[in-house]
C-alpha atoms as a PDB file:
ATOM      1  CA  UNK A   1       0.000   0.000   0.000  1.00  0.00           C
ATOM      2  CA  UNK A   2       1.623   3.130  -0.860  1.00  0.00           C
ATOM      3  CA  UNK A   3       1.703   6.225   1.141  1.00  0.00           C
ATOM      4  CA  UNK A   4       0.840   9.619  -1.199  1.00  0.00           C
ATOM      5  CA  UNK A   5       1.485  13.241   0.337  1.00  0.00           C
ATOM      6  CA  UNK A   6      -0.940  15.760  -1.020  1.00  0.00           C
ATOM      7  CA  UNK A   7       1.576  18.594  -0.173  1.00  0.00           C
ATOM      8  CA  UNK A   8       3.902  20.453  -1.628  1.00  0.00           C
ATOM      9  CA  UNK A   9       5.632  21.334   1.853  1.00  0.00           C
ATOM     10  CA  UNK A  10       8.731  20.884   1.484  1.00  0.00           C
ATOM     11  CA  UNK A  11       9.309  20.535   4.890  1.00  0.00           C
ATOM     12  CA  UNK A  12       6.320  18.058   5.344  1.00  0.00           C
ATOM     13  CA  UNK A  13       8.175  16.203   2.533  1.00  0.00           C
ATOM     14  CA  UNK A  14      11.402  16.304   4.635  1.00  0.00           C
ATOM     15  CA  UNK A  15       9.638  15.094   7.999  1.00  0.00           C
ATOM     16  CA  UNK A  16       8.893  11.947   6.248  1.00  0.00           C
ATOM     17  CA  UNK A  17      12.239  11.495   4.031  1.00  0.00           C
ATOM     18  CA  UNK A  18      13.719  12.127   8.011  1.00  0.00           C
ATOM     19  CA  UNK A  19      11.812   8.973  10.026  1.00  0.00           C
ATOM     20  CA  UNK A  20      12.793   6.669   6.455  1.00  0.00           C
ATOM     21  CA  UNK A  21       8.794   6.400   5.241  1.00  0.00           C
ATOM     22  CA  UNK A  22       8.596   6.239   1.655  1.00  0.00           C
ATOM     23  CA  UNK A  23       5.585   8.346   0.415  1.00  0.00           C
ATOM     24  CA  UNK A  24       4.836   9.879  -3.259  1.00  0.00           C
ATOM     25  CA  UNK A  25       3.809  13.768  -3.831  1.00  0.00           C
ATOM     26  CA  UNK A  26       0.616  15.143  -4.914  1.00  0.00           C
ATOM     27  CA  UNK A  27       0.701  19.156  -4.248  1.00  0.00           C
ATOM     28  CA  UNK A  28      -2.796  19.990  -4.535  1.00  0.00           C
ATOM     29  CA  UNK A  29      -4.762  23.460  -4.819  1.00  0.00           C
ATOM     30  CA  UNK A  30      -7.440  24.528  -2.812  1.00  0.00           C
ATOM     31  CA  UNK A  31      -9.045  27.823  -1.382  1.00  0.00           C
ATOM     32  CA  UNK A  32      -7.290  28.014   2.350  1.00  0.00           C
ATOM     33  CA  UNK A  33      -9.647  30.606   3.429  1.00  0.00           C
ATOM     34  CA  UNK A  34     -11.777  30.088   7.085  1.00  0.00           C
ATOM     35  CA  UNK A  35     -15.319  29.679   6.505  1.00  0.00           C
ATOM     36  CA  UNK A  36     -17.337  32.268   8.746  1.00  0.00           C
ATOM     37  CA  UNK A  37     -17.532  31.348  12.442  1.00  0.00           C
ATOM     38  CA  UNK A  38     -15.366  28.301  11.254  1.00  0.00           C
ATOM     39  CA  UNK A  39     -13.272  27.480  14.943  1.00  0.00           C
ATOM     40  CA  UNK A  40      -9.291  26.975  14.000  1.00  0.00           C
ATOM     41  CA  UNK A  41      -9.795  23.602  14.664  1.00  0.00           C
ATOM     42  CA  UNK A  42     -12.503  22.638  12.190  1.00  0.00           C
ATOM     43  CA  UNK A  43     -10.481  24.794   9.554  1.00  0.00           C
ATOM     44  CA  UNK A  44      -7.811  22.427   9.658  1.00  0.00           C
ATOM     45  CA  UNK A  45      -9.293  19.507   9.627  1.00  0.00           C
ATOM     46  CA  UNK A  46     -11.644  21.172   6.650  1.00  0.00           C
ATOM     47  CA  UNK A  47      -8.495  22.052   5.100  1.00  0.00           C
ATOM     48  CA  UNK A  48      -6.837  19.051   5.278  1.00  0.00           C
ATOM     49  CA  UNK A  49      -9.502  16.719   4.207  1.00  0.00           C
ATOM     50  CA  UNK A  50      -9.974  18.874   1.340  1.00  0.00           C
ATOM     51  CA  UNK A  51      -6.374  18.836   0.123  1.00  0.00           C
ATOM     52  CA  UNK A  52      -6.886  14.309   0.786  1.00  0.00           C
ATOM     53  CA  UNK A  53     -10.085  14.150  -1.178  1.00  0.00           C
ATOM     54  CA  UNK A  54      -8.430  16.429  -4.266  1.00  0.00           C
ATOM     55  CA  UNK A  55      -5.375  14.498  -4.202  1.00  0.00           C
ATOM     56  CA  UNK A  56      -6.784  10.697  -4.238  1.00  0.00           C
ATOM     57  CA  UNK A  57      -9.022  11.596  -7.394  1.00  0.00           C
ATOM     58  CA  UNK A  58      -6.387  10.346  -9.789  1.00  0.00           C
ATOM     59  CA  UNK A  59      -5.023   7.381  -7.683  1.00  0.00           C
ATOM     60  CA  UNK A  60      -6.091   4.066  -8.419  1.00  0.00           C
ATOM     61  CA  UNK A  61      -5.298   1.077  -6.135  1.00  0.00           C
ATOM     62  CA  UNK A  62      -4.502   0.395  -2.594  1.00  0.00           C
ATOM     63  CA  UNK A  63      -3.086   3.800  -1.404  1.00  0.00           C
ATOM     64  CA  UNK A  64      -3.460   5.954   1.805  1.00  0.00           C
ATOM     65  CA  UNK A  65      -3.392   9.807   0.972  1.00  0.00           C
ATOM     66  CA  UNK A  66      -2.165  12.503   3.686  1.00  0.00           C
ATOM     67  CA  UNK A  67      -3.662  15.694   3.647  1.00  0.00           C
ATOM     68  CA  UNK A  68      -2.491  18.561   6.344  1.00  0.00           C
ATOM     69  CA  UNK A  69      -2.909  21.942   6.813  1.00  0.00           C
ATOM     70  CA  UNK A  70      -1.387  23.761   9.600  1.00  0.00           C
ATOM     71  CA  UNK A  71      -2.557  27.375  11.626  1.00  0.00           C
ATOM     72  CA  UNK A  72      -0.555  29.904  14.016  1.00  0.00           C
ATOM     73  CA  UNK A  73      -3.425  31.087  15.989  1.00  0.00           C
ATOM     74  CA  UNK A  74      -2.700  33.667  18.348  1.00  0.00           C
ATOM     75  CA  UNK A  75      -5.374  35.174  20.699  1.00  0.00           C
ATOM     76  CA  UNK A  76      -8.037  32.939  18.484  1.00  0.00           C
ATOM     77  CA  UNK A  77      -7.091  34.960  15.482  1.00  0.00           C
ATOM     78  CA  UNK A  78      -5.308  32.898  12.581  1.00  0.00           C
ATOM     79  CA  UNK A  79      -2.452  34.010  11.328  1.00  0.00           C
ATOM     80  CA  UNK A  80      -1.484  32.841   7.756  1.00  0.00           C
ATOM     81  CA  UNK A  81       1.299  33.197   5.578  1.00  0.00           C
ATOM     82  CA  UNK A  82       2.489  37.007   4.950  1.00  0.00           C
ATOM     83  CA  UNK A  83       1.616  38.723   1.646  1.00  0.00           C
ATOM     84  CA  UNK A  84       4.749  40.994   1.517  1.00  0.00           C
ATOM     85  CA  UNK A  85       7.313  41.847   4.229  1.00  0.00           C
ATOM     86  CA  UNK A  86       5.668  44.589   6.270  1.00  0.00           C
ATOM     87  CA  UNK A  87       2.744  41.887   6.971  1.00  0.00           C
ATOM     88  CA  UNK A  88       5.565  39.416   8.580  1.00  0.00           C
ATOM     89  CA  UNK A  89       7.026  41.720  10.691  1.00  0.00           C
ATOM     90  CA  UNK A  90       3.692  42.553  12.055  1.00  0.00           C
ATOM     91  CA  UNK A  91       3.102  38.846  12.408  1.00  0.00           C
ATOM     92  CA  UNK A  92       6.452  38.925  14.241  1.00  0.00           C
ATOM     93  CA  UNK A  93       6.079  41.995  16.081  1.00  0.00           C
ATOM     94  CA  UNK A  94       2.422  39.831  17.894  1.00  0.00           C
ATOM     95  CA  UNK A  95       4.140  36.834  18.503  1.00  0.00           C
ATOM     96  CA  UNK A  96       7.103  38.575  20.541  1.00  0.00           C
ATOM     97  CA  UNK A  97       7.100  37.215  24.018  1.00  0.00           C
ATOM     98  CA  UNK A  98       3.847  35.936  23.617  1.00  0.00           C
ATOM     99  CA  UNK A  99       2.345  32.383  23.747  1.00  0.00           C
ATOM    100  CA  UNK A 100       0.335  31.014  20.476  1.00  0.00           C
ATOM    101  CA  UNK A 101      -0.654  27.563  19.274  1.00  0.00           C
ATOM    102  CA  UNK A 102      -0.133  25.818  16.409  1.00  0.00           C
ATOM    103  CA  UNK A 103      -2.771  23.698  14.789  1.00  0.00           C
ATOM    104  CA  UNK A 104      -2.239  20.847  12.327  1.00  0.00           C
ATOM    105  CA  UNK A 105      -5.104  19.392  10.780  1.00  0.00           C
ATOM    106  CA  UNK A 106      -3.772  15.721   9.782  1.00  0.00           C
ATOM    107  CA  UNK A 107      -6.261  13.324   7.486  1.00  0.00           C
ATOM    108  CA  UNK A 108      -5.172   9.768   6.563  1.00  0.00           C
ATOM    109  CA  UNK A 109      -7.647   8.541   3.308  1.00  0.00           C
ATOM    110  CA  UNK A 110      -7.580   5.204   2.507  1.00  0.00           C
ATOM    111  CA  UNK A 111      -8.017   3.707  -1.012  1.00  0.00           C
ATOM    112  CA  UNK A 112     -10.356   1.876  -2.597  1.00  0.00           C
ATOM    113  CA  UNK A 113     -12.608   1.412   0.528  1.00  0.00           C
ATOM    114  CA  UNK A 114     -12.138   5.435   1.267  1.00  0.00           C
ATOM    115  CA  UNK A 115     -11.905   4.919   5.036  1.00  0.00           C
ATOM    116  CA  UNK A 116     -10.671   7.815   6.632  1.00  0.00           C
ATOM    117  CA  UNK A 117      -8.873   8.719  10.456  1.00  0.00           C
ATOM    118  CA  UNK A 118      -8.604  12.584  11.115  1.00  0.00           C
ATOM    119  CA  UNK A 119      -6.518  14.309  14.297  1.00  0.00           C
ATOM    120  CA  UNK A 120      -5.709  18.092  15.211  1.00  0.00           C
ATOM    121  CA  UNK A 121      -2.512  17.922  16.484  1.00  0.00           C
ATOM    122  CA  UNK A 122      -2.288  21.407  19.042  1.00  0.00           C
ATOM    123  CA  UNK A 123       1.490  22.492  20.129  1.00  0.00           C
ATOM    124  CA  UNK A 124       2.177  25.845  22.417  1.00  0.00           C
ATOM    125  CA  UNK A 125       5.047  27.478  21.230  1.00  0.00           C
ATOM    126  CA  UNK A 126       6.112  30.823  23.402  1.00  0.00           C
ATOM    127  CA  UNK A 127       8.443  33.421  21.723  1.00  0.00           C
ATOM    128  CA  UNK A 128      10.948  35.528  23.780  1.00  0.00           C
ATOM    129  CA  UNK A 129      10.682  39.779  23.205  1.00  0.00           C
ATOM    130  CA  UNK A 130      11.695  40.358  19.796  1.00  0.00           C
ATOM    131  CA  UNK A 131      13.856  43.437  18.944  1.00  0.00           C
ATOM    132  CA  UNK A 132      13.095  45.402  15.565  1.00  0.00           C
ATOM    133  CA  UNK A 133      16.080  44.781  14.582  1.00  0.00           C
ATOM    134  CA  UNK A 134      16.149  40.931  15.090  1.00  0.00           C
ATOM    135  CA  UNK A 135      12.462  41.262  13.577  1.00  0.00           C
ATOM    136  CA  UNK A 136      14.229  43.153  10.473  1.00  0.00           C
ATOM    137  CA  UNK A 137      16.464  40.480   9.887  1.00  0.00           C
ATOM    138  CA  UNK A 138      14.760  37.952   9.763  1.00  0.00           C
ATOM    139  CA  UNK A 139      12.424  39.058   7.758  1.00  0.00           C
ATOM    140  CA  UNK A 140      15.624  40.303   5.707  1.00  0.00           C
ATOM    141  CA  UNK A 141      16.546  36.524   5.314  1.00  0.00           C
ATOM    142  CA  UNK A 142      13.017  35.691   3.319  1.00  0.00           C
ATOM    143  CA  UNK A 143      12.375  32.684   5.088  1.00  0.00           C
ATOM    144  CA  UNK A 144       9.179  34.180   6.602  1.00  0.00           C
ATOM    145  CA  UNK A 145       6.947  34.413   3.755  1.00  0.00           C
ATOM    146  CA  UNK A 146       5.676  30.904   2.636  1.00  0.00           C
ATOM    147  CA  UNK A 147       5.460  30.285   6.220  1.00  0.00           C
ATOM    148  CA  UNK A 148       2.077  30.680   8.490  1.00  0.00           C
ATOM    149  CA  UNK A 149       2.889  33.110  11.080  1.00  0.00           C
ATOM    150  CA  UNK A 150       5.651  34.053   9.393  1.00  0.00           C
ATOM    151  CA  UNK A 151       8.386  31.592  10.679  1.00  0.00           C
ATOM    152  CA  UNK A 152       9.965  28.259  10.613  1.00  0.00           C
ATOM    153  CA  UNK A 153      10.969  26.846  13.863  1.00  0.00           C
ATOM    154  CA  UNK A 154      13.575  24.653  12.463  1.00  0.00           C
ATOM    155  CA  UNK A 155      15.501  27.565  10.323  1.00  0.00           C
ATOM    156  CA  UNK A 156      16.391  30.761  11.662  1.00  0.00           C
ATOM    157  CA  UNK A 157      13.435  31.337  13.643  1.00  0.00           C
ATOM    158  CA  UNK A 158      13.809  28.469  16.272  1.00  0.00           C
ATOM    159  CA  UNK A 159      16.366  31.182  18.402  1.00  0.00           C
ATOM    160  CA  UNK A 160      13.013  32.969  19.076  1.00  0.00           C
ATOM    161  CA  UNK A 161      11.345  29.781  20.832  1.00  0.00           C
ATOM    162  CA  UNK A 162      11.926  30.140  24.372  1.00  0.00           C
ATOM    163  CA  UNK A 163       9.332  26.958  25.146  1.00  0.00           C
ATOM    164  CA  UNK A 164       7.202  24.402  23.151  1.00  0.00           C
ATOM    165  CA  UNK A 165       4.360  22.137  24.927  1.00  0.00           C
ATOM    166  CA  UNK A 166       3.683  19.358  22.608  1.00  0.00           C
ATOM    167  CA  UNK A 167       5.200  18.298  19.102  1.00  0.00           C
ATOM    168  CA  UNK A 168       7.857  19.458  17.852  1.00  0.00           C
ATOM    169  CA  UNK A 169       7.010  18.460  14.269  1.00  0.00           C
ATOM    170  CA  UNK A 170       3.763  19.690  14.791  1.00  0.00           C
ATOM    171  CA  UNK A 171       5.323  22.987  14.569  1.00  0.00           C
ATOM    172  CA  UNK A 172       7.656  21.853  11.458  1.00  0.00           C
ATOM    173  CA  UNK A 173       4.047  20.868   9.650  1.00  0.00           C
ATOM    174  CA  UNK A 174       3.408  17.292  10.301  1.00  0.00           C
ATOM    175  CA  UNK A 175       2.834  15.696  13.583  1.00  0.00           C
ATOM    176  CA  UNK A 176       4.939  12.699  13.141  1.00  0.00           C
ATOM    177  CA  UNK A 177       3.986  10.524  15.881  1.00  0.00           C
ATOM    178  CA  UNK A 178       0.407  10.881  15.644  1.00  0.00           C
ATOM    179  CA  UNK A 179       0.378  10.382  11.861  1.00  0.00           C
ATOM    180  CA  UNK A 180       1.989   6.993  12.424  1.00  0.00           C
ATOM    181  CA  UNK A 181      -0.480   6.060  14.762  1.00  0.00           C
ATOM    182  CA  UNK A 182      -3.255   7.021  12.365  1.00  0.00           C
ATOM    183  CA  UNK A 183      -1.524   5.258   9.269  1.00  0.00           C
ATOM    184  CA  UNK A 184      -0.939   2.050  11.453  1.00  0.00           C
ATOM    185  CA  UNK A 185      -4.770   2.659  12.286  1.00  0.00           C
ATOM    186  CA  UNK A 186      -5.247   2.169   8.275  1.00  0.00           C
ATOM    187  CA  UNK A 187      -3.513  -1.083   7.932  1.00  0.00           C
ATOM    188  CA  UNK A 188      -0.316   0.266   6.598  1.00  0.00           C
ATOM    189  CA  UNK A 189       3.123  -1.027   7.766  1.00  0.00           C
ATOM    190  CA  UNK A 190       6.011   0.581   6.447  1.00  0.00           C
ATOM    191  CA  UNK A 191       7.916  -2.884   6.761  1.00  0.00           C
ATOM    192  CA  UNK A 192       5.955  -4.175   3.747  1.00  0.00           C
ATOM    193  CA  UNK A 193       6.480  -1.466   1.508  1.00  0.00           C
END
């Protein structure tokens, strides 16, 4: 049974390459906009189905298909990826010394029967007090801007993180552990492949 990303993450891509599981790629495209009233929780999930479902349409036999989508949420408010510079270093300029979660929406598909597991994988992450000037250069470095909230914990940005309570990978894009559990869930076994 293969295993079939539906990402284009290349750091969800790298999570997996990491722990040795062989998967294939299927970047999808959908709309990532919150539906009205839509909680942070049931937008990634949403999300994540969404980008499953889209990329198991052209896969025919036994396959499971990973969709994720992950959220900064600070004070309830989500905070995507930056348009243009002066939006990151406002995202940066909230998050100093502050507390905000981080929300991956993880769905495991499987084909042909189309059973499915879901989990929303929740991680604190704390920042210390930024500086405008450490805010500056960061943002100088361009890392920020295909990144939700602005920053990558495992680049440049992790000397910011002063605490995390829960997954690390979470964080990265892909909660590693608890996607195992939900593949193993499925019936897959890496062993096999």
């Amino acid at each position: 049974m293969k295993l079939i990303l539906a990402s284009a993450s290349p750091r969800r891509g790298a999570i997996l390459e990491s722990a040795g599981i062989a998967f294939e790629r299927r970047a999808t495209e959908i709309d990532e906009s919150p539906l009205p009233g839509e909680s942070p929780e049931v937008c990634a999930l949403r999300l994540a189905e969404e980008k499953a479902r889209r990329a198991s349409r052209d896969v025919s036999g036994k396959a499971i298909v990973v969709g994720a989508d992950t959220l900064v949420v600070l004070n309830g408010e989500v905070m995507g990826k930056p348009a243009n510079e002066d939006e990151a270093r406002q995202m940066l300029r909230r998050l100093s010394g502050c507390t905000h979660r981080v929300i991956t929406g993880v769905v495991a598909l499987r084909l042909p029967d189309g059973a499915t597991t879901r989990a929303a994988e929740i991680t604190n992450v704390t920042f210390a007090p930024l500086s405008a000037r450490e805010i500056d250069d960061y943002v100088a470095t361009g890392e920020p801007m295909d990144k939700a909230g602005a920053y990558g914990i495992q680049e440049r940005a992790g000397r910011f993180v002063t605490r995390i309570e829960g997954c690390y990978f979470n964080v990265v894009g892909l909660p590693l552990a608890r996607l195992c559990a939900m593949l193993r869930e499925l019936g897959w076994d890496q062993d096999a492949e």
